[in-house]
Protein backbone atom coordinates (compact mmCIF):
# COMPACT_ATOMS: atom_id res chain seq x y z
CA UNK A 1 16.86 -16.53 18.84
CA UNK A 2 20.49 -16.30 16.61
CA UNK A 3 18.94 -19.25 14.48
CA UNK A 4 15.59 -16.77 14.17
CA UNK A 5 18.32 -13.92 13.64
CA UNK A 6 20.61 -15.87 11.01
CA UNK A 7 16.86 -16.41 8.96
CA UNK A 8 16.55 -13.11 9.19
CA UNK A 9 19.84 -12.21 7.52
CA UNK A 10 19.53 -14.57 5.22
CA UNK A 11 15.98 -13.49 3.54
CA UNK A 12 17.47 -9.68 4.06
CA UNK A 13 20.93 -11.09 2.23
CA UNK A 14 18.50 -12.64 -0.98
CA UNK A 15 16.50 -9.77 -1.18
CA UNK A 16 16.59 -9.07 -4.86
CA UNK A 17 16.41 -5.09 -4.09
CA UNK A 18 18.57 -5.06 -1.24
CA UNK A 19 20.95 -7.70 -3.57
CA UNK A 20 20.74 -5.05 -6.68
CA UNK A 21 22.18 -2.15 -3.84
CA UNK A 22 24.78 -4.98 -2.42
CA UNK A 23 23.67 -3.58 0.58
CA UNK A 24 25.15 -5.48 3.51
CA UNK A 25 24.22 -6.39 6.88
CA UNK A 26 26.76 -5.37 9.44
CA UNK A 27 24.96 -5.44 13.08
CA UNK A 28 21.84 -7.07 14.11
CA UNK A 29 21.40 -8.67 17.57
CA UNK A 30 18.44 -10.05 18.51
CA UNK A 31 15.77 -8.51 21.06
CA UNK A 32 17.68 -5.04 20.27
CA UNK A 33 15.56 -2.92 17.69
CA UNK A 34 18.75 -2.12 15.94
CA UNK A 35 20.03 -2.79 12.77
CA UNK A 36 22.97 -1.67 11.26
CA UNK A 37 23.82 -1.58 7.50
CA UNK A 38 26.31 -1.06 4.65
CA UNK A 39 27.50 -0.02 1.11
CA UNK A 40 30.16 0.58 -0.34
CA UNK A 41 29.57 3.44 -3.13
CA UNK A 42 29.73 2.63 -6.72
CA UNK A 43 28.83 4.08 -9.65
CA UNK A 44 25.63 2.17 -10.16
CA UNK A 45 24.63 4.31 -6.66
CA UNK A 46 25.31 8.02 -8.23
CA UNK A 47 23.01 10.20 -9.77
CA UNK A 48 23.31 12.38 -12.38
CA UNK A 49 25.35 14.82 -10.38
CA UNK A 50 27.85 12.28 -9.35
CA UNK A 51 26.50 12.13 -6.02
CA UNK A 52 25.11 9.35 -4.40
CA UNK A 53 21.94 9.16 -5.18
CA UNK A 54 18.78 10.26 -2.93
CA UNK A 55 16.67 7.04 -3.68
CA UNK A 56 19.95 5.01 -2.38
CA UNK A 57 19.92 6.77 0.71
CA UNK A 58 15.83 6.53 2.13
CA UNK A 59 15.91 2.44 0.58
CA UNK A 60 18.97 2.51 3.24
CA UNK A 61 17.03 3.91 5.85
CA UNK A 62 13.89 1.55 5.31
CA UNK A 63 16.01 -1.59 5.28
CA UNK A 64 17.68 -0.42 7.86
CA UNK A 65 14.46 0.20 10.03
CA UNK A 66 12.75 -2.95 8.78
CA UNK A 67 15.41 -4.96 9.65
CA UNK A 68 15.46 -3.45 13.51
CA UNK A 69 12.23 -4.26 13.04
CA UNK A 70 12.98 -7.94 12.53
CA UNK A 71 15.31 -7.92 15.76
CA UNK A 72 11.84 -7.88 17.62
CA UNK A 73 10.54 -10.76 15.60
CA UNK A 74 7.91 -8.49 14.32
CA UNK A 75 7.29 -8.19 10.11
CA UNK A 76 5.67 -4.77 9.28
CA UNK A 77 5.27 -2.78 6.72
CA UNK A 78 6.26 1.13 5.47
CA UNK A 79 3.43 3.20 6.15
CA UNK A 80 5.40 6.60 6.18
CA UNK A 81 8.50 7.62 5.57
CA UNK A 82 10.08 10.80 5.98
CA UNK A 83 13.77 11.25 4.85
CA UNK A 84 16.08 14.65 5.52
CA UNK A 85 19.34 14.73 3.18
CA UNK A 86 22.16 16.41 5.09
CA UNK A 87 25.18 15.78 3.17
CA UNK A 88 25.96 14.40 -0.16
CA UNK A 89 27.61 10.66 -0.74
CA UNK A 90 30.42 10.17 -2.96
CA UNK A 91 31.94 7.69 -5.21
CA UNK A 92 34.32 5.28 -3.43
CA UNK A 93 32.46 5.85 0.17
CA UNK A 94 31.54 3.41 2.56
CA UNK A 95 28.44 4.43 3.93
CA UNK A 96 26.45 3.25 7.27
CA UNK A 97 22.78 2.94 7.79
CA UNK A 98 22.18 2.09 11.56
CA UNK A 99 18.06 1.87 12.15
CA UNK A 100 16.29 1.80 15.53
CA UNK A 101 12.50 1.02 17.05
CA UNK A 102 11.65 4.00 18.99
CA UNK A 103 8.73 2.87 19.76
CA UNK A 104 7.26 -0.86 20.13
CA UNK A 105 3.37 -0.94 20.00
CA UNK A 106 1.18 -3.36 19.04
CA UNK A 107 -0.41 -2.29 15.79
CA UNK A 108 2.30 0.20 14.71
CA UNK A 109 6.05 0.43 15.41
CA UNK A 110 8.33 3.65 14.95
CA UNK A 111 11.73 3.85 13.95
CA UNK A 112 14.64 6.02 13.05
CA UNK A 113 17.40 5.82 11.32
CA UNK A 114 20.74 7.40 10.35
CA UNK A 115 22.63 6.95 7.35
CA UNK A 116 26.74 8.74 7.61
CA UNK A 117 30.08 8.14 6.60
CA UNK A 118 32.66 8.50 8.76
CA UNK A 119 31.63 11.08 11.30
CA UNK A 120 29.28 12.68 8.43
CA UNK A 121 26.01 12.49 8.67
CA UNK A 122 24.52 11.97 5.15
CA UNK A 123 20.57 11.82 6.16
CA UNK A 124 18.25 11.30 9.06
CA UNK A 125 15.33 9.56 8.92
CA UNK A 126 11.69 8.62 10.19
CA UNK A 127 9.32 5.61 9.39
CA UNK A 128 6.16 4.18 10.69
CA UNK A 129 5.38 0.84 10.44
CA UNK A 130 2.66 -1.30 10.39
CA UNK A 131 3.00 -4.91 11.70
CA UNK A 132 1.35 -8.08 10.13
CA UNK A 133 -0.12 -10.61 12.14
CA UNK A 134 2.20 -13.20 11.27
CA UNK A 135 5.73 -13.45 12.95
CA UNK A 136 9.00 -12.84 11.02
CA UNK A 137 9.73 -16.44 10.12
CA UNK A 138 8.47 -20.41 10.51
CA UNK A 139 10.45 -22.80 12.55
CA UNK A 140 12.24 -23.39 9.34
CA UNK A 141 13.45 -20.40 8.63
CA UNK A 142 11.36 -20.00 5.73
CA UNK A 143 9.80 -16.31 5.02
CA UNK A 144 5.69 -15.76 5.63
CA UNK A 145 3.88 -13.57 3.32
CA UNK A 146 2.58 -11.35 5.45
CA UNK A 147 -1.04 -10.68 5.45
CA UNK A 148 -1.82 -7.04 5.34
CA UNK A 149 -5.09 -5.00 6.35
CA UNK A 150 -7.98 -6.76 5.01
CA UNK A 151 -6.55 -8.37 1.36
């Protein structure tokens, strides 16, 4: 399972998206349903405020509940996802997104997540997900496209 789980990081790691946030992967143990994740604040991140901004912060919570996900060995999809903002983000900050399965079924999974910095909670979050047929990864590591619903 830490091969399975180094895969993992890797395809998370050359996500173009998650790349284009340099969003890093701090914590993810197999068989755990948590995920934990990071970025460092830049300006690229800030909206017109000077905040960081609000699509930053739910991407951070679905990467960080996909990937707790991918603990499971389980590939889903977003179905729904509900994000509160709490507290704003600012340049310079290093900012957390831990994600967790709250609930493991076998057609949809739900998950959590919370995104701070420091002790401050920037946003909570909710997502359902629906899972694929197909497991996370081949014996080589390589990433399955998923089929979804009836395409």
């Amino acid at each position: 399972m830490k091969q399975e789980m180094q895969a993992v990081r890797q395809i998370i790691n050359t996500n173009p998206f998650i790349k284009l946030l340099q969003v890093e992967v701090t914590e993810m143990q197999p068989g755990t349903g948590q995920a934990c994740l990071a970025v460092n604040v830049s300006a690229k991140h800030l909206n017109p405020q000077g905040t960081l901004h609000g699509g930053v912060v739910a991407s951070l919570c679905d990467i960080a509940m996909g990937a707790a996900l991918r603990t499971l060995g389980k590939v889903g999809v977003t179905v729904n996802l509900q994000t509160n903002f709490l507290a704003p983000g600012y340049l310079g900050d290093r900012v957390m997104a831990r994600g967790t399965v709250v609930h493991d079924g076998n057609t949809m999974v739900a998950t959590e997540a919370t995104v701070s910095c420091g002790e401050t909670i920037l946003a909570k979050a909710t997502g359902l997900w629906l899972l694929s047929n197909k497991t996370a990864l081949n014996l080589t590591g390589q990433r399955l496209v998923p089929e979804m619903g009836n395409r």
